[in-house]
N, C-alpha and C. Protein backbone atom coordinates (compact mmCIF):
# COMPACT_ATOMS: atom_id res chain seq x y z
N UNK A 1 128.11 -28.08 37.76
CA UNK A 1 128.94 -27.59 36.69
C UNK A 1 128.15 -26.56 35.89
N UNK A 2 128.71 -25.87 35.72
CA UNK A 2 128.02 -24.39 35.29
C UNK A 2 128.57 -24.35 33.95
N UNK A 3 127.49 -24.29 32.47
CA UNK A 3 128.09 -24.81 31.59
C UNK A 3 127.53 -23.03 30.69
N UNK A 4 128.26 -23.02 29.58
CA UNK A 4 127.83 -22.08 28.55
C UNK A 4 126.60 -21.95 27.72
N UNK A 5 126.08 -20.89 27.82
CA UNK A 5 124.27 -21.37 27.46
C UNK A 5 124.26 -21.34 25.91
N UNK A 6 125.39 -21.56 25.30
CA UNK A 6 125.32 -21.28 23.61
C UNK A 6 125.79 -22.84 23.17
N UNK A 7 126.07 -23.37 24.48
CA UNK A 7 126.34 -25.18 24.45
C UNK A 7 125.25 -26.16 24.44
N UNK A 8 125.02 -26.95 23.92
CA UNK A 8 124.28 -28.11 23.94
C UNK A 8 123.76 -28.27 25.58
N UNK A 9 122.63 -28.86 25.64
CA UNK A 9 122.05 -29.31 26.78
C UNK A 9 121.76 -31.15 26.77
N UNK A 10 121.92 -31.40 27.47
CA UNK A 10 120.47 -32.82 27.77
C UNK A 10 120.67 -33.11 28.91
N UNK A 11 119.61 -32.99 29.73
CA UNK A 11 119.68 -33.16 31.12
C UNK A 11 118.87 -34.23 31.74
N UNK A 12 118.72 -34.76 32.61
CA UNK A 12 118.01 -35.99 33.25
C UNK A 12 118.20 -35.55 34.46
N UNK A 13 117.42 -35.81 35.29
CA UNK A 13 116.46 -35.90 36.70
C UNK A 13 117.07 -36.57 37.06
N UNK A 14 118.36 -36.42 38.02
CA UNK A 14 118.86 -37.60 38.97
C UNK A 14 117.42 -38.32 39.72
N UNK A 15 116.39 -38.24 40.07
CA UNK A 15 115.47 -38.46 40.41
C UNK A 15 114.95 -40.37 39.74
N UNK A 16 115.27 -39.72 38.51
CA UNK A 16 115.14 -41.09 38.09
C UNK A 16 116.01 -42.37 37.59
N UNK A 17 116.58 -42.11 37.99
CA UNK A 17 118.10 -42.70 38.06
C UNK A 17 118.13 -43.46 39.61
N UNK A 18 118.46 -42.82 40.60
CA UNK A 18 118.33 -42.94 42.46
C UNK A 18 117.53 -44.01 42.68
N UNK A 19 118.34 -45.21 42.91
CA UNK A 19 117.85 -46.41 43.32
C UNK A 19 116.45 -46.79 42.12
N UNK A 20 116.49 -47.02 41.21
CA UNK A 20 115.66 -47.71 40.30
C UNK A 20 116.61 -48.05 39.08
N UNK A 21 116.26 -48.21 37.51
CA UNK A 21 116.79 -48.65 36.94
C UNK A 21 117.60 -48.17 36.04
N UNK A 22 118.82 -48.57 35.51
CA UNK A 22 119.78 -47.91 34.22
C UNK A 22 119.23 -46.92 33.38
N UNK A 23 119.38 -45.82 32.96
CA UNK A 23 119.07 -45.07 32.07
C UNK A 23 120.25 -44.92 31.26
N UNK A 24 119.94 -45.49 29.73
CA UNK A 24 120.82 -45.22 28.86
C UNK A 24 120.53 -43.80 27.89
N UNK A 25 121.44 -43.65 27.29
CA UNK A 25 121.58 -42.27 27.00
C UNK A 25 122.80 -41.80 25.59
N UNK A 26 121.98 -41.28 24.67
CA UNK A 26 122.88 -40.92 23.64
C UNK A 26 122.92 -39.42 23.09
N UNK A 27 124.11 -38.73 23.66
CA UNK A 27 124.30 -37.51 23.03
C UNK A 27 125.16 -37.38 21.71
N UNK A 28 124.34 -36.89 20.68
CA UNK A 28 125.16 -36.94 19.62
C UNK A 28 124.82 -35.52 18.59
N UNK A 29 125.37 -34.33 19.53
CA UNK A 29 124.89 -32.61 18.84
C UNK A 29 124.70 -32.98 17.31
N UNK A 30 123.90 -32.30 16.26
CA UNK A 30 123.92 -32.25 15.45
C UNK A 30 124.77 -31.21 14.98
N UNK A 31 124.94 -30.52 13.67
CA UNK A 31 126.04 -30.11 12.82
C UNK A 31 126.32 -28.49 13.45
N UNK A 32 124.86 -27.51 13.89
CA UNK A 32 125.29 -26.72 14.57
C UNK A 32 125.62 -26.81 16.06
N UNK A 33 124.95 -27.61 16.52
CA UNK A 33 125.72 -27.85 17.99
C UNK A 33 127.48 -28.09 18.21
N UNK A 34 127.62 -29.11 17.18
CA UNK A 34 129.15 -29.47 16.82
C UNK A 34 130.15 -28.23 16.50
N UNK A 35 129.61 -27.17 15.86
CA UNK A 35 129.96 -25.85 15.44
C UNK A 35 130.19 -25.18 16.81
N UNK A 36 129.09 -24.99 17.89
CA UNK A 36 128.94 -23.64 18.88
C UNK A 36 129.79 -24.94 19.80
N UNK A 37 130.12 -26.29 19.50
CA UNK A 37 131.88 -26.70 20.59
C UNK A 37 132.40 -26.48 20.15
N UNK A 38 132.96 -26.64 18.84
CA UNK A 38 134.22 -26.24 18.33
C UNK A 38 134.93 -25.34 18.65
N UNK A 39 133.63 -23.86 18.59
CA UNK A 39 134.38 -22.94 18.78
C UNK A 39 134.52 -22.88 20.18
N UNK A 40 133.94 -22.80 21.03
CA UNK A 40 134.12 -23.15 23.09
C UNK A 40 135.41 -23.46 23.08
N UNK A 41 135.80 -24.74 22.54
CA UNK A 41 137.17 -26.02 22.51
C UNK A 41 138.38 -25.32 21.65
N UNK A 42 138.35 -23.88 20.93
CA UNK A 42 139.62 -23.44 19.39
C UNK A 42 139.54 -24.87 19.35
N UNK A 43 138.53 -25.14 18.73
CA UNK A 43 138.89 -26.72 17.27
C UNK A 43 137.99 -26.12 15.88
N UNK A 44 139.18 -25.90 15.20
CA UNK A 44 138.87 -25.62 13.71
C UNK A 44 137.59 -25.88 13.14
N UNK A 45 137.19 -28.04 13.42
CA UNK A 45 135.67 -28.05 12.98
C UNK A 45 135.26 -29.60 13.92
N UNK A 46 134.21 -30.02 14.41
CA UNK A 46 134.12 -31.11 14.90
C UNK A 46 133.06 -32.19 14.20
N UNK A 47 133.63 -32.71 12.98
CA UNK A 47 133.07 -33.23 12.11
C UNK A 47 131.84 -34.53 12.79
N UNK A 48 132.36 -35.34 13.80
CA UNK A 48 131.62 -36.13 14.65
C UNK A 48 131.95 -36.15 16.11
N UNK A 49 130.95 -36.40 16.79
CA UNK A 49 131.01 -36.38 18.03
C UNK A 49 129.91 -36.81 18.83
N UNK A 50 130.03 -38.30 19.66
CA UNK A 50 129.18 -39.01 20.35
C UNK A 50 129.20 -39.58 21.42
N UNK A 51 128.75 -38.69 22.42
CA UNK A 51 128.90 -39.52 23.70
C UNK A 51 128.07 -40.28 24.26
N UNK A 52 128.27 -41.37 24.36
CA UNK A 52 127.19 -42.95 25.23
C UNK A 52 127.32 -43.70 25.92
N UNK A 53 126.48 -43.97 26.67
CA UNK A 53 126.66 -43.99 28.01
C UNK A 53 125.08 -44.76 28.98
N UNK A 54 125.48 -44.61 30.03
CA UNK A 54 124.26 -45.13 30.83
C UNK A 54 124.47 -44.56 32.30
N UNK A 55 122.97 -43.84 33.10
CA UNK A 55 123.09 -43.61 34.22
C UNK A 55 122.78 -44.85 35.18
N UNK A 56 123.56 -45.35 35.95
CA UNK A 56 123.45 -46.38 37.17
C UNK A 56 123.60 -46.04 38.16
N UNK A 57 122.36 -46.78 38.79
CA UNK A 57 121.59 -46.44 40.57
C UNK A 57 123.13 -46.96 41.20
N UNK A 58 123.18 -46.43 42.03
CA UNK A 58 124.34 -47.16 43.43
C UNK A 58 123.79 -47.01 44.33
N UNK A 59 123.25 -48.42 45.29
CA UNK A 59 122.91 -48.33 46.07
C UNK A 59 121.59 -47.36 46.32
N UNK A 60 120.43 -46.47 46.88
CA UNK A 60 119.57 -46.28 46.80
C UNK A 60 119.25 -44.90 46.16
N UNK A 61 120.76 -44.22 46.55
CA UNK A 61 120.88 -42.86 46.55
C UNK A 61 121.52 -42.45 45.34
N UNK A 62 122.90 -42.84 44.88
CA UNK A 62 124.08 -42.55 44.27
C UNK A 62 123.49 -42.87 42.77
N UNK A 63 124.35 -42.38 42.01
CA UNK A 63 124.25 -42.35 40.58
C UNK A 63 125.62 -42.66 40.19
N UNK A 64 126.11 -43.88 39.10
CA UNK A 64 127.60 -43.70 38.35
C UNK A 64 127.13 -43.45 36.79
N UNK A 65 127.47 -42.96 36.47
CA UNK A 65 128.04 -42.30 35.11
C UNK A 65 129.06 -42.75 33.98
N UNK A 66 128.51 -43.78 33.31
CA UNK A 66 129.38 -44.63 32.28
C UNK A 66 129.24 -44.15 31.41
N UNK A 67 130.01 -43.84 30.28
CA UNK A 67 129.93 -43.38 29.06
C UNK A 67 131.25 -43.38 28.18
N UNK A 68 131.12 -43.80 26.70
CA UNK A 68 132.14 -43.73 25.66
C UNK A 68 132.16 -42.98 24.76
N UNK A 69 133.25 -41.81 24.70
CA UNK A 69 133.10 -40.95 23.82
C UNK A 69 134.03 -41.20 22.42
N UNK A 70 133.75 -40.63 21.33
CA UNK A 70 134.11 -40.96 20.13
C UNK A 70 133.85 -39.68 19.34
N UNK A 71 135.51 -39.10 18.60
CA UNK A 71 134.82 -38.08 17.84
C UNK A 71 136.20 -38.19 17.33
N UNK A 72 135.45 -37.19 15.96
CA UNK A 72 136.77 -36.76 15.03
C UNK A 72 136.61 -34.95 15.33
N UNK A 73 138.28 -34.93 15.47
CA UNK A 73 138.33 -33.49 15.89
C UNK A 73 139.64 -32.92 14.80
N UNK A 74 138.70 -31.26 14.24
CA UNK A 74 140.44 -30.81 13.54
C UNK A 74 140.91 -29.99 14.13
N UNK A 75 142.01 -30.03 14.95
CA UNK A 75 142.39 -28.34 15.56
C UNK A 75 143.99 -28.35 14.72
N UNK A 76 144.29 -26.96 15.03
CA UNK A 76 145.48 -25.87 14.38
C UNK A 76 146.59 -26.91 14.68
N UNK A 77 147.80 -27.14 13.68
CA UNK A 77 149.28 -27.38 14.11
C UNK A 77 149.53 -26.47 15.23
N UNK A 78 150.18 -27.30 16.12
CA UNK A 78 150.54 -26.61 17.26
C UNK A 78 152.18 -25.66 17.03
N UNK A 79 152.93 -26.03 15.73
CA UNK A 79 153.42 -25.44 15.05
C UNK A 79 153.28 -24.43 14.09
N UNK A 80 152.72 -25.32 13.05
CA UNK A 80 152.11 -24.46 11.79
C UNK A 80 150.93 -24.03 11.53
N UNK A 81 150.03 -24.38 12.37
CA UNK A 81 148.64 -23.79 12.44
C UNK A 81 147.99 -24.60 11.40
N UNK A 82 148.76 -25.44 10.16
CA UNK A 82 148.00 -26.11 9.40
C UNK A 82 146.62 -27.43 10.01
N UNK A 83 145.89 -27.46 9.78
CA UNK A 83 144.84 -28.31 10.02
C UNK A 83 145.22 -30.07 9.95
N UNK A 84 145.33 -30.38 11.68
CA UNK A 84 144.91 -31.63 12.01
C UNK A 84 144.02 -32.27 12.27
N UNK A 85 143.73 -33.52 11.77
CA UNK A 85 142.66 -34.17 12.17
C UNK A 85 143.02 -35.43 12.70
N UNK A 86 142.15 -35.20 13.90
CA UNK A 86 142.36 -36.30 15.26
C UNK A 86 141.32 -37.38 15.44
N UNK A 87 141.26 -38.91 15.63
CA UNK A 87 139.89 -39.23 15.66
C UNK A 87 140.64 -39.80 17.43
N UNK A 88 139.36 -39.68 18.17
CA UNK A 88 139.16 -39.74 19.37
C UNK A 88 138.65 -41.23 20.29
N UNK A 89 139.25 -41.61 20.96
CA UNK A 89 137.90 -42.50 21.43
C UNK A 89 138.43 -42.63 23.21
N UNK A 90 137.63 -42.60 24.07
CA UNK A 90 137.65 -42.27 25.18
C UNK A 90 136.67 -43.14 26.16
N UNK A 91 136.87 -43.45 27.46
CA UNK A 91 135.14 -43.96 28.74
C UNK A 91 135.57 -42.59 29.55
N UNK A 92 134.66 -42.81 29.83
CA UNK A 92 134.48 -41.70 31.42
C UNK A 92 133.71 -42.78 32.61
N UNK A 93 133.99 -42.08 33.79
CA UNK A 93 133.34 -42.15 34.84
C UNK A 93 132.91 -41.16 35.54
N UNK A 94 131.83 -41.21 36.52
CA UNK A 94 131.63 -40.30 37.00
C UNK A 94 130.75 -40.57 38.14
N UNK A 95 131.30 -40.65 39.52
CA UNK A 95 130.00 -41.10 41.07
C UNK A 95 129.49 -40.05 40.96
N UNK A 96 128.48 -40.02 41.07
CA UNK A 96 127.14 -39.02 41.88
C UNK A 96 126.81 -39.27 42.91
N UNK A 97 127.61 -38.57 44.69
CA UNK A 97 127.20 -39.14 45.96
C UNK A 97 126.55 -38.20 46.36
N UNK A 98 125.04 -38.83 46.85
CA UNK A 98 123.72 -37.56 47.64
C UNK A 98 124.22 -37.30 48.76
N UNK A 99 125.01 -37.20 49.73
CA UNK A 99 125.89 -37.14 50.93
C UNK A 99 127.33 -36.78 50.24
N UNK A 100 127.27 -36.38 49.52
CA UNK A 100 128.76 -36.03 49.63
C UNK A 100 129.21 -34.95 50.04
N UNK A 101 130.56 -35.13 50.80
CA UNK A 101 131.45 -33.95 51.76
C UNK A 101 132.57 -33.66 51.16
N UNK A 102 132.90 -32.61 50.69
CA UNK A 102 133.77 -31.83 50.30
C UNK A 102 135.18 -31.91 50.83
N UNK A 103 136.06 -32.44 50.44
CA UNK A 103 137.52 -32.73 51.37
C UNK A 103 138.11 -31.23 51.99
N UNK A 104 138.33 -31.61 52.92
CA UNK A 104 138.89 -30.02 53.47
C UNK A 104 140.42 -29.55 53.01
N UNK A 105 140.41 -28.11 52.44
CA UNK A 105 141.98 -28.07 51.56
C UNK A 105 142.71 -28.51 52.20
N UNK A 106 143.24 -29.22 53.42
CA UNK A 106 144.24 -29.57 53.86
C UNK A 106 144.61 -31.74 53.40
N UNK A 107 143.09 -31.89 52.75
CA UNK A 107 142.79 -33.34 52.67
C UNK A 107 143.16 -33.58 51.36
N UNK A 108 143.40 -32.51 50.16
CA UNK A 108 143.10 -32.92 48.66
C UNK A 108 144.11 -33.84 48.38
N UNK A 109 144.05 -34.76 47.59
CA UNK A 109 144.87 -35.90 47.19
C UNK A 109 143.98 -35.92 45.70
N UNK A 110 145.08 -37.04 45.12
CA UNK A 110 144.60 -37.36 43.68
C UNK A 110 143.58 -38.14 43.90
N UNK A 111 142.12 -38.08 43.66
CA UNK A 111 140.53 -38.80 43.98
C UNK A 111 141.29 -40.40 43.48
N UNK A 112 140.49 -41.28 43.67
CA UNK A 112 140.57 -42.48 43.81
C UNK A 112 139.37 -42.69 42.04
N UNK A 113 138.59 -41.58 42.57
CA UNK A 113 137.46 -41.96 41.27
C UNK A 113 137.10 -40.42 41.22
N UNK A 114 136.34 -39.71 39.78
CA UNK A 114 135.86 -38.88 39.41
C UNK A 114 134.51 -38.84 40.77
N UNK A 115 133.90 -37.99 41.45
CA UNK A 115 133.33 -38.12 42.39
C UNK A 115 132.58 -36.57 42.77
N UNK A 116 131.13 -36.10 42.42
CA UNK A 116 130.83 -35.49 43.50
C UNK A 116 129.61 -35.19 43.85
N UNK A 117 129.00 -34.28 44.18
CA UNK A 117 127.44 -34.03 44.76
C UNK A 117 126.77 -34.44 43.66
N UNK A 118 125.69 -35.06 44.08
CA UNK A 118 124.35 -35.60 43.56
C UNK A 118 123.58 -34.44 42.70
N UNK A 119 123.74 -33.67 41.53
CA UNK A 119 122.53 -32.34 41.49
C UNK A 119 121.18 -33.30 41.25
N UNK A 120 120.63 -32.29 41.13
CA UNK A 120 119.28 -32.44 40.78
C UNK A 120 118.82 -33.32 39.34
N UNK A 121 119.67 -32.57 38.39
CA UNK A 121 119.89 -32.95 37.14
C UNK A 121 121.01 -33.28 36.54
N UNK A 122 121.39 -34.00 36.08
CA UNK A 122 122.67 -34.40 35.42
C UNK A 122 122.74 -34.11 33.54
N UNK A 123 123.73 -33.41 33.52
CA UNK A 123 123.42 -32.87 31.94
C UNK A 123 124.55 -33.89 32.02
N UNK A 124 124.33 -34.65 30.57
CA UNK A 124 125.37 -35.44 29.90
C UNK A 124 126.16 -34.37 28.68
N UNK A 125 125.17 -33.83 28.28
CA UNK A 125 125.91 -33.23 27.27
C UNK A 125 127.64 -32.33 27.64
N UNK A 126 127.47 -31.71 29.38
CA UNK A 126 128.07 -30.66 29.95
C UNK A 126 129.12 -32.26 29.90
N UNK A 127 129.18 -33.31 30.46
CA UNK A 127 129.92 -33.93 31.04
C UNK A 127 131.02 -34.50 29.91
N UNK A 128 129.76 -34.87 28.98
CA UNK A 128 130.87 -35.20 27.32
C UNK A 128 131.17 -34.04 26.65
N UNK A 129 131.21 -32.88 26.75
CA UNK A 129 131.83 -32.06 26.62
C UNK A 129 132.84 -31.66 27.17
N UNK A 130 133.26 -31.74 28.35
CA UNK A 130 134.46 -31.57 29.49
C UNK A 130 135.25 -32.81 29.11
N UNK A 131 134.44 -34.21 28.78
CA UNK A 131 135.48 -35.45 28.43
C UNK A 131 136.48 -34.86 27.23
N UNK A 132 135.74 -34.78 26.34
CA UNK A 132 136.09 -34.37 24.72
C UNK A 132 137.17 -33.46 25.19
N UNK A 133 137.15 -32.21 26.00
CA UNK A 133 138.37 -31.64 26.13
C UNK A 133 139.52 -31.58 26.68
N UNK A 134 139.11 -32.76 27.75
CA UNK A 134 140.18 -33.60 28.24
C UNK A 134 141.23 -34.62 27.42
N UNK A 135 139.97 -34.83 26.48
CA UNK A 135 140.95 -36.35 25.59
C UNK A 135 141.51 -35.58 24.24
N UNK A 136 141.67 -34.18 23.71
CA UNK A 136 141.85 -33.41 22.99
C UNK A 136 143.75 -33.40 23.37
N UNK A 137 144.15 -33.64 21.97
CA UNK A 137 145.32 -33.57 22.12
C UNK A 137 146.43 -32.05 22.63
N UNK A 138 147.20 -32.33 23.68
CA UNK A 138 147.75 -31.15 23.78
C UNK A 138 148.42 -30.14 22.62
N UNK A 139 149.12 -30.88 21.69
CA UNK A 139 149.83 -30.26 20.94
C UNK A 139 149.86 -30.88 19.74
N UNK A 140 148.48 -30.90 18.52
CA UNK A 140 148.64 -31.72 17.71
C UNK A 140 149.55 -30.84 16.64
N UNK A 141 150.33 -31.79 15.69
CA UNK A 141 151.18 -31.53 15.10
C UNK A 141 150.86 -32.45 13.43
N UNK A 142 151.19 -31.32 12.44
CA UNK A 142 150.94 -31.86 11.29
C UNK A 142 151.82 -32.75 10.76
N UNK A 143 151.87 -33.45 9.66
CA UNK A 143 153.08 -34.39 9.32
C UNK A 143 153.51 -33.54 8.36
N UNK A 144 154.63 -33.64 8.97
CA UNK A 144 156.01 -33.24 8.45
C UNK A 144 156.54 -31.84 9.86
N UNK A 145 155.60 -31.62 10.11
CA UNK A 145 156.35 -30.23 11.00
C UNK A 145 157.07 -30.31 11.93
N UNK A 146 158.04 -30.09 11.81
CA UNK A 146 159.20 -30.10 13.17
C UNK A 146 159.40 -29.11 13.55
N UNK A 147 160.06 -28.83 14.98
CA UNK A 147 160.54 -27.79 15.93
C UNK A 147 161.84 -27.53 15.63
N UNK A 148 162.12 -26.21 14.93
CA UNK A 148 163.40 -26.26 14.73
C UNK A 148 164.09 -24.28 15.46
N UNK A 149 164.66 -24.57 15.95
CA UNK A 149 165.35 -23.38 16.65
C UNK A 149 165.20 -22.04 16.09
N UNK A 150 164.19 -21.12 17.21
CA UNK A 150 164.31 -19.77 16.21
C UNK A 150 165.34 -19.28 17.13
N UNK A 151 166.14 -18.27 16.41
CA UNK A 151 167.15 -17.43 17.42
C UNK A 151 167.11 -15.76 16.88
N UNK A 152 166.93 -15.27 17.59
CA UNK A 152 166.04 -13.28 18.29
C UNK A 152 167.89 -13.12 18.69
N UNK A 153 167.93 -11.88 17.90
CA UNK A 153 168.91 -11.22 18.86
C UNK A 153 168.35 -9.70 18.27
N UNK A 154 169.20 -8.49 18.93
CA UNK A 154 168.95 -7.08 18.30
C UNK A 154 170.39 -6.43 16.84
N UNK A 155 169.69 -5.98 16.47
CA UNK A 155 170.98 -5.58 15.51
C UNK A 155 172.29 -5.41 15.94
N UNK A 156 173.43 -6.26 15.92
CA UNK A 156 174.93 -6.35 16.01
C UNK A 156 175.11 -7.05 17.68
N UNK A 157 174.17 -7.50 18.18
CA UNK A 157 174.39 -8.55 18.87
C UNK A 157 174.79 -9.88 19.05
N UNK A 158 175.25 -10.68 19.44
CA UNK A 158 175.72 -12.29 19.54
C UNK A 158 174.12 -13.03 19.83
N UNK A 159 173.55 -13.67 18.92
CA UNK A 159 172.38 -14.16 19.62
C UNK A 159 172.20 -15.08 20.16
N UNK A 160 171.26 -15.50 21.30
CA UNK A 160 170.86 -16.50 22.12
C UNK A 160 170.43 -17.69 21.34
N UNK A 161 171.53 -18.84 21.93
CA UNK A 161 170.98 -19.79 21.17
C UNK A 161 170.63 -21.00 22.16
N UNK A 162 169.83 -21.93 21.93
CA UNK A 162 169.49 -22.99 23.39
C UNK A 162 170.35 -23.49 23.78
N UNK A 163 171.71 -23.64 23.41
CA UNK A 163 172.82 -24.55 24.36
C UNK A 163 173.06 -23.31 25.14
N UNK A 164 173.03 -22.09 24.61
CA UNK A 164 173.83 -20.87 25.85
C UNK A 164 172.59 -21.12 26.97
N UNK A 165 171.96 -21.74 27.15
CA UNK A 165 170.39 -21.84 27.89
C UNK A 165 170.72 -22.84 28.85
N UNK A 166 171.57 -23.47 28.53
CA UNK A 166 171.63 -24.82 29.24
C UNK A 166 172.92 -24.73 30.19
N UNK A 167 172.31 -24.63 31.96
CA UNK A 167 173.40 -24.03 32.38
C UNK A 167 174.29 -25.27 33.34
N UNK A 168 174.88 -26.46 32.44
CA UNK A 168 175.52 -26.75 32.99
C UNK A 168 176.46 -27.57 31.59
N UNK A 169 176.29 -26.76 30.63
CA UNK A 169 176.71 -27.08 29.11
C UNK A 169 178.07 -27.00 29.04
N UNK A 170 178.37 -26.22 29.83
CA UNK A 170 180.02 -25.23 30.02
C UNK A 170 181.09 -26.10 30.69
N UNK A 171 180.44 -27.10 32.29
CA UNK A 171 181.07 -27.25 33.21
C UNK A 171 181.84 -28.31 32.75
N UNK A 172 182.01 -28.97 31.35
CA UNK A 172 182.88 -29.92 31.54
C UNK A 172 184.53 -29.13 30.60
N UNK A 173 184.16 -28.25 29.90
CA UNK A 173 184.93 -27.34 29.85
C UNK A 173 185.76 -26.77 30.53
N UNK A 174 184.74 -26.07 31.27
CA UNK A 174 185.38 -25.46 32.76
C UNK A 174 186.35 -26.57 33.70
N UNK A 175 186.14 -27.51 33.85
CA UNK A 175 186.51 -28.56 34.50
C UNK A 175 187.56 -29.22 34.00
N UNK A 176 188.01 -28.93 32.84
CA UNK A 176 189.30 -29.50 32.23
C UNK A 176 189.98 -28.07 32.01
N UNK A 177 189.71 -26.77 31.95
CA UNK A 177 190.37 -25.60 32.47
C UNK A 177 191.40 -25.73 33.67
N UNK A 178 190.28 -26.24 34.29
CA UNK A 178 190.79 -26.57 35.77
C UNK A 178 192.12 -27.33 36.30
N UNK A 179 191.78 -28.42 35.41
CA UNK A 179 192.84 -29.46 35.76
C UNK A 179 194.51 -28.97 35.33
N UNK A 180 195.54 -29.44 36.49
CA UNK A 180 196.33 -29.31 36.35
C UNK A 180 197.33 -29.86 35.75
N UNK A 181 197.97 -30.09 34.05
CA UNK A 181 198.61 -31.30 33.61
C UNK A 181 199.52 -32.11 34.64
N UNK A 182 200.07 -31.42 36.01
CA UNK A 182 201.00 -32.71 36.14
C UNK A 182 200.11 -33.18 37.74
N UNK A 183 198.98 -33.02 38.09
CA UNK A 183 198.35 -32.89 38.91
C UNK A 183 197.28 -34.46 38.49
N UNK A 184 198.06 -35.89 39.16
CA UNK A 184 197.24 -37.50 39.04
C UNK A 184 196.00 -37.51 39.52
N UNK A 185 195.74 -36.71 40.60
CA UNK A 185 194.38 -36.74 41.50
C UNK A 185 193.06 -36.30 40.26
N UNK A 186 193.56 -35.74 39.21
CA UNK A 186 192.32 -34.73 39.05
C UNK A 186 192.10 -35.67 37.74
């Protein structure tokens, strides 16, 4: 994973991990690190943010990747742009296989588990960073803001409104057009 060099680092030596013992592990950026994600992530400000975790041997070779992330995040109304604040809490997983084979595009399916090559080094920071923007809400919304219908037309036009959008809004209309008053079948 090829990460942004203005991002946080912490990396570990799959080396020492590979068949020996648990390495636990706490990433927790301080106030400018939290700043240079924010902005990576458009999140307004990332007041806390901690990912923890532990690297575990599998078997002689393999590495899994446990970790719980936890943060408070403010990003824009997805409406009003006014400032939400989200608090977070999340696990991850993650296999690290030293043999691992690449599914051939004709094989891809939904993985069974997060899964892939062994590197050299394993940055946690890159990995709770990718969590965090996964568990980041799609469309946070302030309280009180609702979606309410804009309607665009040009000067002295009929304007588009979402039921004219909806193209099967008409057919029961149409369908009693249809019918013939002295006609039982219909």
């Amino acid at each position: 994973m090829s990460q942004d060099p203005s991002l946080p680092s912490q990396s570990y030596r799959s080396a020492l991990v590979s068949g020996r013992k648990p390495l636990r592990f706490t990433f927790a950026p301080d106030a400018a690190a939290r700043a240079a994600i924010a902005t990576a992530l458009d999140l307004l400000e990332l007041p806390e943010f901690t990912f923890k975790g532990e690297l575990l041997p599998q078997g002689r070779t393999d590495v899994l990747l446990k970790a719980d992330l936890t943060a408070l995040v403010v990003q824009p109304c997805s409406l009003t742009l006014a400032p939400v604040r989200s608090k977070l809490a999340d696990s991850t997983e993650v296999r690290f296989v030293h043999d691992y084979v690449e599914p051939a595009a004709d094989e891809w399916e939904i993985p069974v588990d997060d899964s892939g090559p062994l590197p050299e080094t394993i940055d946690v920071a890159a990995i709770g960073i990718e969590a965090l923007a996964l568990a980041l809400p799609l469309y946070p919304r302030a309280r009180g803001a609702e979606f309410t219908e804009a309607v665009f037309a040009a000067p002295g036009e009929k304007p588009l409104t979402s039921d004219d959008l909806k193209p099967f809004a008409g057919l029961a209309a149409l369908a009693d057009k249809l019918k013939k008053p002295d006609d039982p079948k219909v």
